[in-house]
Protein backbone atom coordinates (compact mmCIF):
# COMPACT_ATOMS: atom_id res chain seq x y z
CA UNK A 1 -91.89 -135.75 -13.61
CA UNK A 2 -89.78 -138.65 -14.22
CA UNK A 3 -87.43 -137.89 -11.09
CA UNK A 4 -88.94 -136.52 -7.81
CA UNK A 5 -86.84 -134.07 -6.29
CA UNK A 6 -85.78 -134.88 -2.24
CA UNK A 7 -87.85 -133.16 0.04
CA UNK A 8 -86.03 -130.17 1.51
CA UNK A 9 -84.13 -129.79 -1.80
CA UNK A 10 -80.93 -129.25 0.34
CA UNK A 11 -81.95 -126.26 1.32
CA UNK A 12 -79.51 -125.97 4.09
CA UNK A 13 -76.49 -127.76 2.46
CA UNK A 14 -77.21 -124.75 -0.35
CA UNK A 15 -76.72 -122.48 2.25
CA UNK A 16 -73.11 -123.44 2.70
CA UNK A 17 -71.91 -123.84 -0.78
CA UNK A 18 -69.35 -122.70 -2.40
CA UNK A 19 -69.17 -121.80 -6.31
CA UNK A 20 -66.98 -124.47 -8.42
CA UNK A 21 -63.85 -122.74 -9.28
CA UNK A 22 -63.78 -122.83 -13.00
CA UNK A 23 -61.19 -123.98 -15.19
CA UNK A 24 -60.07 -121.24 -17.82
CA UNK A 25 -61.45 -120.96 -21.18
CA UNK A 26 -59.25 -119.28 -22.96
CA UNK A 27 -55.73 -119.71 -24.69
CA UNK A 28 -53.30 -117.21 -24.64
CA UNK A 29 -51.99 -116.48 -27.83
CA UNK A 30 -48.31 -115.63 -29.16
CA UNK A 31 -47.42 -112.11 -29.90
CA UNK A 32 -49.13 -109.79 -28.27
CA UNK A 33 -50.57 -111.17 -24.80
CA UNK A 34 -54.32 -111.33 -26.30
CA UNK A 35 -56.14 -114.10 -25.48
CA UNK A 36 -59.43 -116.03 -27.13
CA UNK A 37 -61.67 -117.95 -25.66
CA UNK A 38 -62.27 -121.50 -26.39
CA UNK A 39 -65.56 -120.65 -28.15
CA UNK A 40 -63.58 -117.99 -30.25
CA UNK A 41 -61.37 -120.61 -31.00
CA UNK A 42 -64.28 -123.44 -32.36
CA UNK A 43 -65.65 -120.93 -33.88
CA UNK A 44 -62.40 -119.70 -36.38
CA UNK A 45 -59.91 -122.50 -35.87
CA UNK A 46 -61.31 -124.81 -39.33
CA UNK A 47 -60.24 -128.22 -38.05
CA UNK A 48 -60.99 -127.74 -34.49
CA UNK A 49 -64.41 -126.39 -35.77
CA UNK A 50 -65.19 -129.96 -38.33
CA UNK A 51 -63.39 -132.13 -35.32
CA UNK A 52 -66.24 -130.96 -33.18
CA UNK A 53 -69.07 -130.67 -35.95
CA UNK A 54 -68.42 -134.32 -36.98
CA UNK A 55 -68.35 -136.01 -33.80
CA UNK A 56 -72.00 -133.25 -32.47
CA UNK A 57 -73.41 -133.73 -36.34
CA UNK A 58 -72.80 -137.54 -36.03
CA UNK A 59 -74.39 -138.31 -32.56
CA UNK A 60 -77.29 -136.03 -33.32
CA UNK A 61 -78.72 -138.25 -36.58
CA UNK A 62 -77.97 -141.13 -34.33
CA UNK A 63 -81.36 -141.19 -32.13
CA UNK A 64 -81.38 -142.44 -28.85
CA UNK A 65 -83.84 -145.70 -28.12
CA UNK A 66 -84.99 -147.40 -24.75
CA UNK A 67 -84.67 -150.70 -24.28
CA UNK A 68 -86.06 -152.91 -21.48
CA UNK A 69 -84.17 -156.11 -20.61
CA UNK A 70 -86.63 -159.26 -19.80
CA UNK A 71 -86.35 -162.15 -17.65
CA UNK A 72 -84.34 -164.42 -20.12
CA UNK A 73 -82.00 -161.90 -21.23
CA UNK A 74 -83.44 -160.45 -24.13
CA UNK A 75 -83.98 -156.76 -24.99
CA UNK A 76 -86.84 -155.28 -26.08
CA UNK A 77 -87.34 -151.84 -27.57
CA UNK A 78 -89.68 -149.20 -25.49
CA UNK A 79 -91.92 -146.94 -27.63
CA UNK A 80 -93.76 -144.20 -25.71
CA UNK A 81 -96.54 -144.31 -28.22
CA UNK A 82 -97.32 -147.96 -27.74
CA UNK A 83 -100.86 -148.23 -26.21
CA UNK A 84 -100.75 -150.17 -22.57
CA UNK A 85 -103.52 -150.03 -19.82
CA UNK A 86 -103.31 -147.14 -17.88
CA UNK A 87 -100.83 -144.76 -17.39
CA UNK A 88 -97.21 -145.40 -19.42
CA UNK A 89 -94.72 -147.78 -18.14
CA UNK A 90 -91.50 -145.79 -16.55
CA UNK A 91 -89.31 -147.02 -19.90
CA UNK A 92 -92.17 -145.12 -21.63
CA UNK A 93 -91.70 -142.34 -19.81
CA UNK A 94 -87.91 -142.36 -20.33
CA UNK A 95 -88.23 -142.86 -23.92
CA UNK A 96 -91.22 -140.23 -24.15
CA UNK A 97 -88.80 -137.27 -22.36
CA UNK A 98 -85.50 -138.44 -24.95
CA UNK A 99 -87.53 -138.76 -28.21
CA UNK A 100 -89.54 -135.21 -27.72
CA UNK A 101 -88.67 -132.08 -28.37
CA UNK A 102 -87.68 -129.49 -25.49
CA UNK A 103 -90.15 -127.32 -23.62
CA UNK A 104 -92.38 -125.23 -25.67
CA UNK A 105 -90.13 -122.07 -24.73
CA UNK A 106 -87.06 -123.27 -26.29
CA UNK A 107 -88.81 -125.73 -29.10
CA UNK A 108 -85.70 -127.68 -29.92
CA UNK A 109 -86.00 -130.87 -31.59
CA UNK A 110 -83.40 -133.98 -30.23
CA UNK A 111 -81.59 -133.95 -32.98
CA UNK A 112 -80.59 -130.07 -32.05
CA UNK A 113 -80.65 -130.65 -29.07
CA UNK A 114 -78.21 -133.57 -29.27
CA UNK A 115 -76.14 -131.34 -31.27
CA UNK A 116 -75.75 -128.78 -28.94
CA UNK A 117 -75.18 -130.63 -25.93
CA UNK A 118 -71.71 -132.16 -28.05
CA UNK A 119 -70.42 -129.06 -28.69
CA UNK A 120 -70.28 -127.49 -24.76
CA UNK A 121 -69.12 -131.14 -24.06
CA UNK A 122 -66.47 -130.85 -26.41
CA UNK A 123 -65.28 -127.49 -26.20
CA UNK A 124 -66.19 -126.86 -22.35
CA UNK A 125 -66.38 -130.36 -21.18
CA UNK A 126 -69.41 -130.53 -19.66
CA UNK A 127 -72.94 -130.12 -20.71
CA UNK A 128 -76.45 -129.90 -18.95
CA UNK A 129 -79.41 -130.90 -19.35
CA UNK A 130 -82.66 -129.47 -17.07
CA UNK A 131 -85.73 -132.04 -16.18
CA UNK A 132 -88.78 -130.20 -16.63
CA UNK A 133 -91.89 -130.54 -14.30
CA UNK A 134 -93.97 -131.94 -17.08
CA UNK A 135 -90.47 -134.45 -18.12
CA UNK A 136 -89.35 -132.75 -21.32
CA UNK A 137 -85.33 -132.47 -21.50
CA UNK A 138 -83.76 -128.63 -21.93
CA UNK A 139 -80.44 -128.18 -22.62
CA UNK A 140 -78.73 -125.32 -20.73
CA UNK A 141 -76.12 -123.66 -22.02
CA UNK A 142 -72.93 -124.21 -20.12
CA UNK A 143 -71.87 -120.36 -19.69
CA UNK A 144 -74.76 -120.16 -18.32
CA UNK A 145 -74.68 -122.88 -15.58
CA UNK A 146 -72.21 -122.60 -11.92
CA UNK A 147 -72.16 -126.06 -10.13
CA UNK A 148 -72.46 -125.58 -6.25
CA UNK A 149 -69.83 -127.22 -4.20
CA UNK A 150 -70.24 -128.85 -0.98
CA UNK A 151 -66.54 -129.46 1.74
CA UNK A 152 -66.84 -132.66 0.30
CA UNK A 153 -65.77 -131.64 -3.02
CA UNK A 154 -69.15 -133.13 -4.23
CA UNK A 155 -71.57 -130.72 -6.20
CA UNK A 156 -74.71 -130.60 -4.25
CA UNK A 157 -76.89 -128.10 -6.74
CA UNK A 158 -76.70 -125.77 -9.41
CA UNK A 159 -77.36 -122.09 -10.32
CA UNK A 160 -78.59 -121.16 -13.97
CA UNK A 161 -77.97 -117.18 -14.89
CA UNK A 162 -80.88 -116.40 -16.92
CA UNK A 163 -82.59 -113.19 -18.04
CA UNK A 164 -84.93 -113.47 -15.19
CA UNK A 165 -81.98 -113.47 -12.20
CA UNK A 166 -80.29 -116.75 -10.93
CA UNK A 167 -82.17 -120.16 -10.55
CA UNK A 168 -81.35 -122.70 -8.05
CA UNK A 169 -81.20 -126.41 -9.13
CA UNK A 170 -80.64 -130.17 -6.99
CA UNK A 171 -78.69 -132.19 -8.74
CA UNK A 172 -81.62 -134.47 -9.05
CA UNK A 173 -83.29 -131.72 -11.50
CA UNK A 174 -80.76 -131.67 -14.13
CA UNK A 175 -78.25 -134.49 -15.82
CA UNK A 176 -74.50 -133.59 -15.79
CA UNK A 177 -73.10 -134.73 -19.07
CA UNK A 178 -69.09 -134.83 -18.03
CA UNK A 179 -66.09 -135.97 -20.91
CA UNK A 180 -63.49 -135.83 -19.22
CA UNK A 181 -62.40 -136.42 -15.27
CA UNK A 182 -60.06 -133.72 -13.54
CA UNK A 183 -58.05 -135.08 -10.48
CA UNK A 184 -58.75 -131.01 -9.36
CA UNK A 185 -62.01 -130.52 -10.08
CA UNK A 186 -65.66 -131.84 -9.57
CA UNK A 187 -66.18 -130.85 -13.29
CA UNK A 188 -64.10 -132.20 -16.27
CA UNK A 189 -60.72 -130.45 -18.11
CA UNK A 190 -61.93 -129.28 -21.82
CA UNK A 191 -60.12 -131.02 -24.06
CA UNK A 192 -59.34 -127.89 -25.61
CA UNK A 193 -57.13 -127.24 -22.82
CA UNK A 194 -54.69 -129.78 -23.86
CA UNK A 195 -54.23 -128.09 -26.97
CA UNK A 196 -53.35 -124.94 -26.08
CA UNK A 197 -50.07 -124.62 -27.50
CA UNK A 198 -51.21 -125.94 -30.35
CA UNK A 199 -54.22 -123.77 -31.14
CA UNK A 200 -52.02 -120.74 -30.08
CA UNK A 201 -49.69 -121.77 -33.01
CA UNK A 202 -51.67 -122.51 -35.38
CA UNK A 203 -53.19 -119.17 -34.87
CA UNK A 204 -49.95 -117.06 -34.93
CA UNK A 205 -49.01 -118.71 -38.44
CA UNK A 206 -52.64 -117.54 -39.22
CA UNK A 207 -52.21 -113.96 -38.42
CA UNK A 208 -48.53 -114.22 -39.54
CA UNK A 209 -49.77 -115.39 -43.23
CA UNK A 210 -52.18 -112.56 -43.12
CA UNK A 211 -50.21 -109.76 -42.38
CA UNK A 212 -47.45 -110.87 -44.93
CA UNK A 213 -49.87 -110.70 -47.59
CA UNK A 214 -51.38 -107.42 -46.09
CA UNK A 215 -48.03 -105.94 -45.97
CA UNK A 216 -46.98 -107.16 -49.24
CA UNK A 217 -45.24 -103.88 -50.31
CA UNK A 218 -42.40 -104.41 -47.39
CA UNK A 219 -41.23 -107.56 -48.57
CA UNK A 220 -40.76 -107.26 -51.61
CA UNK A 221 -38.14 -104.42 -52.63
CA UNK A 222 -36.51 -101.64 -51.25
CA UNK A 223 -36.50 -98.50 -53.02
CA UNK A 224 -33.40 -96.38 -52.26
CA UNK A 225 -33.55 -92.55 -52.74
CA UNK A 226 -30.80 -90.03 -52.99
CA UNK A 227 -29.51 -89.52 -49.98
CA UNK A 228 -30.36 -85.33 -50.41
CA UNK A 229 -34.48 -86.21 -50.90
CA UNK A 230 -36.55 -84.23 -48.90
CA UNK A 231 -38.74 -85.52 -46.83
CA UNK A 232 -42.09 -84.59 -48.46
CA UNK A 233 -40.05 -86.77 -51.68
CA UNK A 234 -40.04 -89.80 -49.91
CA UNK A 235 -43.55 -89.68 -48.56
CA UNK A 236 -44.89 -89.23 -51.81
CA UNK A 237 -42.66 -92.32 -53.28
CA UNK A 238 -43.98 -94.16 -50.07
CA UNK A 239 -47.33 -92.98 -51.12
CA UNK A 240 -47.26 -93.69 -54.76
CA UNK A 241 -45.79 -97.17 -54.05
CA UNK A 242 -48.48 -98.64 -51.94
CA UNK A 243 -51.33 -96.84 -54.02
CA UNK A 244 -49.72 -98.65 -56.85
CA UNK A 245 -48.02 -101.71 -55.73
CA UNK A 246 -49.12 -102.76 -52.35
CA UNK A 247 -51.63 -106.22 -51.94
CA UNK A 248 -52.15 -109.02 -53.49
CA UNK A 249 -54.10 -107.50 -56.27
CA UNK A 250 -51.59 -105.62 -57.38
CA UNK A 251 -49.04 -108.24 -57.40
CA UNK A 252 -47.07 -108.02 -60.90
CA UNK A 253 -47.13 -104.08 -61.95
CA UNK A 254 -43.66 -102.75 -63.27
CA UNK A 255 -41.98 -100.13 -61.37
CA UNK A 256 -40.90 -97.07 -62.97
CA UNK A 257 -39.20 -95.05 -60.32
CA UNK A 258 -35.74 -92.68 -60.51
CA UNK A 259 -34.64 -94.61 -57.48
CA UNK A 260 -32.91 -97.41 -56.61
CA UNK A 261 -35.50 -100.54 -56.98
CA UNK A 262 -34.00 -103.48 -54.82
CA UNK A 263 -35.76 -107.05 -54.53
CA UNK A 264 -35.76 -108.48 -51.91
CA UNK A 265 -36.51 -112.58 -50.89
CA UNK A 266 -39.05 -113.82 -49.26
CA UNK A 267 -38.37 -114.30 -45.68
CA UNK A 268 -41.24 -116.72 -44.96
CA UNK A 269 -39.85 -120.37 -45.49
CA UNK A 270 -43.58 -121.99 -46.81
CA UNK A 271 -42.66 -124.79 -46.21
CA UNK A 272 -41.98 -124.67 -42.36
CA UNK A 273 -45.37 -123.26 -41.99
CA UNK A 274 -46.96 -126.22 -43.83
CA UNK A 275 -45.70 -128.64 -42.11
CA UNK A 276 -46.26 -126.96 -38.63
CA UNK A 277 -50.16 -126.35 -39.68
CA UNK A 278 -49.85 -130.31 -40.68
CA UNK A 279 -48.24 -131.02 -37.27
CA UNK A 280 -51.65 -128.84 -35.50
CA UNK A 281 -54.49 -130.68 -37.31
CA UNK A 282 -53.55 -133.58 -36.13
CA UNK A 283 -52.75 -132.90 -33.14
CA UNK A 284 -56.36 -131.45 -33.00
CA UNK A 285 -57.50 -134.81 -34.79
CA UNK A 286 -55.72 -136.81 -31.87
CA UNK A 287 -57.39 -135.02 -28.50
CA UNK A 288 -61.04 -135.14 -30.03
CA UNK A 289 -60.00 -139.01 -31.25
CA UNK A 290 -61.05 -138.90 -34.73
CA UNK A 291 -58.64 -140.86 -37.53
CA UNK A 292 -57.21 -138.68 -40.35
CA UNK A 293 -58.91 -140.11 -43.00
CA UNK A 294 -62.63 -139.26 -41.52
CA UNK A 295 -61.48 -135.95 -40.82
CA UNK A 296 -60.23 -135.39 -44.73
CA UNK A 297 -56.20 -135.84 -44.08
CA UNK A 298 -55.54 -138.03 -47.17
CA UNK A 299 -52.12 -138.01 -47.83
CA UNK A 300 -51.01 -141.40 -46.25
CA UNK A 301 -54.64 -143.21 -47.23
CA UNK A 302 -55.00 -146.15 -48.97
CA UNK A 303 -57.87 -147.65 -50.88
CA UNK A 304 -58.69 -150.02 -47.80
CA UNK A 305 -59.54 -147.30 -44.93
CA UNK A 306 -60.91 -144.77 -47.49
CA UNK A 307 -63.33 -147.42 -48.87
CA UNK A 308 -63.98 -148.02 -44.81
CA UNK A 309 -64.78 -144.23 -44.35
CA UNK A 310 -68.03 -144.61 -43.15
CA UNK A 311 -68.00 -147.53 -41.28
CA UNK A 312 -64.81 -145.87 -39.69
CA UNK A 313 -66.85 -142.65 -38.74
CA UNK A 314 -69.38 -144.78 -37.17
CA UNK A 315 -67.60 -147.05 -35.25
CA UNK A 316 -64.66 -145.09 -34.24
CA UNK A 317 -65.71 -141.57 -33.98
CA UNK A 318 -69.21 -141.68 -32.59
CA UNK A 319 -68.98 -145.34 -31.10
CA UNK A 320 -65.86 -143.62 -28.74
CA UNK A 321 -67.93 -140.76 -27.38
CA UNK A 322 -71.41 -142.75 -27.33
CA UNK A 323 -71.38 -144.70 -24.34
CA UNK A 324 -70.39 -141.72 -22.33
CA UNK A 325 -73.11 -139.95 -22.80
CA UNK A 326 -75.43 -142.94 -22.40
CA UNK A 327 -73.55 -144.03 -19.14
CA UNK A 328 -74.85 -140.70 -17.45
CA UNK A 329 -78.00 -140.86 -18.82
CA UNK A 330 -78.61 -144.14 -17.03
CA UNK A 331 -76.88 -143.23 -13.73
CA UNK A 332 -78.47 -139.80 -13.76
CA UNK A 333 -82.25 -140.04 -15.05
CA UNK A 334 -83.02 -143.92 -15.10
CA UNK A 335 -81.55 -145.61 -12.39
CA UNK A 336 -82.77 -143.04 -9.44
CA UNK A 337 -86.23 -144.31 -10.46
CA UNK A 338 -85.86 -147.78 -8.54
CA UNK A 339 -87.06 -150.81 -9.30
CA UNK A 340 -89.70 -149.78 -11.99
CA UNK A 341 -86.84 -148.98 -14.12
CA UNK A 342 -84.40 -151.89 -12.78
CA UNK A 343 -83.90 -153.31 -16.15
CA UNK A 344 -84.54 -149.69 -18.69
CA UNK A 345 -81.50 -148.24 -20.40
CA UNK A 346 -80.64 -146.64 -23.56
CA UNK A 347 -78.57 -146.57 -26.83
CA UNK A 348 -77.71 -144.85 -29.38
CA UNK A 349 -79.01 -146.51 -32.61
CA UNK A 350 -75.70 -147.22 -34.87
CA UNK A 351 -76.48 -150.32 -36.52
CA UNK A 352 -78.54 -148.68 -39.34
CA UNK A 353 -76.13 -146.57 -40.02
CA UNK A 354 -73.05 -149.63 -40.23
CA UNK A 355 -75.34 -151.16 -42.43
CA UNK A 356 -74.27 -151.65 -46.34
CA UNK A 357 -75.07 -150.26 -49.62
CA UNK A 358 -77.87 -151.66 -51.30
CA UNK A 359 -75.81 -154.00 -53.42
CA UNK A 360 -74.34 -155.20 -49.66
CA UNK A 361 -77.88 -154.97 -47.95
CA UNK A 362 -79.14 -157.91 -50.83
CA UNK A 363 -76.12 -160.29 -50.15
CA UNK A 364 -76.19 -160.03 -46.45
CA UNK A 365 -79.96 -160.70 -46.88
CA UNK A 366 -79.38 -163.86 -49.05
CA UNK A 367 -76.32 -165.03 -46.69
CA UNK A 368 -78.74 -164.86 -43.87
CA UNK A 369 -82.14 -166.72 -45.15
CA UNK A 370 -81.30 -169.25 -42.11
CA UNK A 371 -80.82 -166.87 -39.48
CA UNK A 372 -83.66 -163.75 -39.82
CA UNK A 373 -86.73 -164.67 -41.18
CA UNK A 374 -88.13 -163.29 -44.37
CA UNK A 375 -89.80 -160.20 -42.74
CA UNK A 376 -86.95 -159.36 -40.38
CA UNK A 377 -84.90 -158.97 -43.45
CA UNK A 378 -87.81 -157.07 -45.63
CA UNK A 379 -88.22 -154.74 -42.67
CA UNK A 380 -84.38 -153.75 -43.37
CA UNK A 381 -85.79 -152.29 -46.63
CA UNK A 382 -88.51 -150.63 -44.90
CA UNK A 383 -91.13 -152.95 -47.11
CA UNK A 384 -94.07 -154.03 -45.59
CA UNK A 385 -94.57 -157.84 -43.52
CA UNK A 386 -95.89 -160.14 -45.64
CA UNK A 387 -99.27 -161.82 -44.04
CA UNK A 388 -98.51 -165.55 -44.47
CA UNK A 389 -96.71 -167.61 -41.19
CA UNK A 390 -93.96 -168.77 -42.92
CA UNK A 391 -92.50 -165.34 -43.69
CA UNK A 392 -92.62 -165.34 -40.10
CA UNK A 393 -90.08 -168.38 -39.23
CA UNK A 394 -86.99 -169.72 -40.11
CA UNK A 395 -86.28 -172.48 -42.32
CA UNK A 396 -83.34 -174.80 -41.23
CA UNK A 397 -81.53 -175.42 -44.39
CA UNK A 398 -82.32 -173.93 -47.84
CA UNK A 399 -85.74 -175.85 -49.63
CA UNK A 400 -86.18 -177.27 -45.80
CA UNK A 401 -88.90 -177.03 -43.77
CA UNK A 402 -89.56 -173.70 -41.84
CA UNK A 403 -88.82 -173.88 -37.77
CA UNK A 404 -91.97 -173.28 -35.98
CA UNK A 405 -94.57 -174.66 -38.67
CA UNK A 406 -93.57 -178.25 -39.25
CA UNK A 407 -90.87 -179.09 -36.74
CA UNK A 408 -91.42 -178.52 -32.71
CA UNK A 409 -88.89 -178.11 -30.04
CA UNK A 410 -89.44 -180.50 -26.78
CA UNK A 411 -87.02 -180.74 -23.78
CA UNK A 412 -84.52 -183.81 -23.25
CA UNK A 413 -85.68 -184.98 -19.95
CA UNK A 414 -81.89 -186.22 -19.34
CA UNK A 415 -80.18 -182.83 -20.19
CA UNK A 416 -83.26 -180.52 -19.57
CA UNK A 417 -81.67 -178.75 -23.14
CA UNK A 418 -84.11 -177.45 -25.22
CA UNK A 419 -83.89 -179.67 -29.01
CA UNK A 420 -85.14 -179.62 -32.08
CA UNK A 421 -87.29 -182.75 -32.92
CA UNK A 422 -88.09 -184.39 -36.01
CA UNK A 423 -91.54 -183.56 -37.96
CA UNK A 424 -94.49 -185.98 -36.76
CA UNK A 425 -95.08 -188.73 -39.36
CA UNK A 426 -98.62 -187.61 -40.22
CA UNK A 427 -96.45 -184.03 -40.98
CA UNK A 428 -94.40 -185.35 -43.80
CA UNK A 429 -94.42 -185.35 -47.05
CA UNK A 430 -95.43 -188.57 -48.68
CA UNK A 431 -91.87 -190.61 -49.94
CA UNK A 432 -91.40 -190.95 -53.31
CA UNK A 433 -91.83 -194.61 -54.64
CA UNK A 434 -89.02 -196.90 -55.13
CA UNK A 435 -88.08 -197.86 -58.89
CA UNK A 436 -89.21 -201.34 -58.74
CA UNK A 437 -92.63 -200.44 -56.97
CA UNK A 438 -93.37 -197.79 -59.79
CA UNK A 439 -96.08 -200.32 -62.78
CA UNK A 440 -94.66 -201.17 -66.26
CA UNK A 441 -96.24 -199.26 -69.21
CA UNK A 442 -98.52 -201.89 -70.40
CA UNK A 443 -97.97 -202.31 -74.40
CA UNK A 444 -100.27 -201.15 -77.20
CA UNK A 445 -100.96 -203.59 -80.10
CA UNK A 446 -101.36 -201.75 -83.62
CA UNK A 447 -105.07 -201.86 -83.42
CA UNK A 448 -104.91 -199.92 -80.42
CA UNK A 449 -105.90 -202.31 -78.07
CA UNK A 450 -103.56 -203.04 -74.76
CA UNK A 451 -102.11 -205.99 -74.02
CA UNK A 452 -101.62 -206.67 -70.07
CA UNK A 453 -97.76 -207.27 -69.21
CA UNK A 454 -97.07 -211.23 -68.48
């Protein structure tokens, strides 16, 4: 296990909890007093639903490394498959349970499972993940989970409803992923909630859209009869008409009738309901912080933050929501192992995906021959180390010597700086001789012989 769980489990304090009272996930919706839930909602509302997808889609392809600080500052990635003596380091062991797939009951990659953890942190916010006994991650779904609550306010375990009855969890068995913080509530507000009215909207001009086109008979005429027609007349002109003339499909057919045909306008101003779906997007675009031109809203984009799309998705969509998730990982998983893992924490990997184009990725190369070396930058196009030293240092200047073969670095004993110092003499490269040290061309007579310059 990476975590060991307290002895007594808090048996006793379990004893004594109270259920969390949950926040409500549903809207109530215009009209008729119905009400959907906030899953209903991500599932039909279409820019709620690709808010949420690109922010859960975006930190799933972004995979999650360990890193290990040393002793003069520098970080150093943590694989889990790197051989060591012995049993695996505790960053090992971290990076092991966040790189591997689930438990072999729910076999979910991290990628899915990344992906599914966003979406009950978006739409419920919160999210849960369970520490196996042999360290593999799960991730719980969030219906299915009822935080514990001690008179403290503090949550002190959890219960998971499964198919087999209720399981009891310490909060030292399972990482609470939280987005938001309610002054309430041990648990976050959904950001959902704060769009409430909005979603409620947007889905009565939804319905109201769909029933004017339903009902597109009513709208459109009235047929007056004589004022003697019997009533089995006008049910069979009410029949005939919406056999003949009622949905879309039928939009267009002449009438022939011996009554009174009437048109009648359009009472739906279209342009009222464009601008109030406008008005809900981004509105929707706005709580789940995502910029209107990475969510597709084009109308007021210019060539400068289209063409910065992708660096835009990267560094202001998933780079918002990022260091949340990695800020409980640490408090939650690393740092309750101790010392061993003092100086462990992870990251989501973004800077391959910020990286340019191909056409980019060779100018930044040749802009940077004096700061990576040559097989720091081949490794950026996933090419192979090359075997010789010098691929393996950095030259000072372009056409200089490389740092590390031909120079060495001493300390000034005044300043205790570390400095660059100049290549030993027996190093160099022989001087070029000067012009008047360099021997005449001795002349040729005609007869070939050479004649020795006076």
């Amino acid at each position: 296990m990476i975590v060991a769980t307290p002895a007594g489990y808090r048996a006793a304090k379990l004893g004594q909890s109270t259920p969390v009272v949950m926040p409500s996930y549903y809207v109530n919706l215009v009209g008729d007093g119905a009400a959907a839930t906030f899953a209903k909602l991500y599932r039909t509302n279409p820019w709620l639903n690709a808010g949420i997808r690109t922010i859960a889609w975006g930190m799933g392809r972004s995979p999650l490394q360990t890193f290990e600080r040393q002793d003069d500052g520098q970080r150093v990635a943590i694989r889990w498959t790197d051989k060591t003596r012995g049993r695996n380091s505790a960053a090992q062991r971290i990076d092991k349970a966040l790189s591997l797939p689930s438990s072999r009951a729910t076999r979910i990659g991290p990628q899915r499972r990344m992906r599914r953890t966003m979406v009950d942190y978006l739409v419920y916010s919160n999210a849960i993940w369970e520490i196996e006994p042999d360290g593999t991650l799960t991730h719980v779904p969030w219906k299915q989970c009822k935080p514990l609550q001690a008179s403290d306010e503090s949550i002190i375990g959890w219960r998971f409803n499964t198919l087999a009855g209720s399981v009891y969890r310490s909060p030292e068995q399972v990482i609470h992923f939280c987005s938001d913080d309610d002054p309430d509530s041990p648990i976050g507000a959904p950001p959902i909630q704060a769009l409430q009215h909005t979603l409620a909207l947007h889905d009565a001009i939804q319905r109201h859209l769909t029933s004017f086109y339903g009902n597109a008979a009513r709208p459109s005429a009235n047929l007056k009869l004589s004022p003697q027609a019997k009533k089995e007349d006008m049910e069979y002109v009410q029949g005939v008409m919406r056999d003949l003339y009622q949905s879309p499909e039928n939009a267009g057919k002449v009438v022939v009738t011996t009554g009174d045909f009437q048109p009648i306008t359009s009472g739906t101003d279209q342009s009222q309901l464009v601008e109030l779906a406008k008005l809900s997007r981004e509105e929707i675009a706005g709580v789940l912080r995502i910029p209107g031109p990475v969510l597709g809203f084009l109308e007021n984009a210019i060539k400068s933050n289209v063409k910065e799309l992708r660096e835009q998705y990267i560094r202001d969509v998933i780079g918002n929501w990022a260091p949340s998730i990695e800020d409980d990982i640490w408090t939650q998983m690393i740092h309750p192992m101790g010392s061993v893992a003092r100086d462990v924490f992870s990251e989501f990997d973004l800077d391959k995906q910020l990286r340019p184009d191909m056409e980019g990725m060779a100018t930044v190369s040749g802009t940077m021959g004096t700061t990576a070396t040559l097989n720091e930058r081949r490794r950026w196009f996933n090419l192979p180390d090359l075997p010789f030293p010098e691929a393996d240092t950095i030259p000072t200047t372009p056409g200089a010597a490389f740092l590390g073969i031909e120079a060495s670095t001493g300390t000034d004993p005044n300043s205790g700086e570390e400095q660059i110092t100049e290549p030993r003499a027996s190093d160099k490269a022989p001087k070029p001789p000067r012009p008047e040290e360099v021997p005449k061309p001795r002349d040729a007579d005609l007869d070939g012989q050479v004649n020795e310059p006076k």
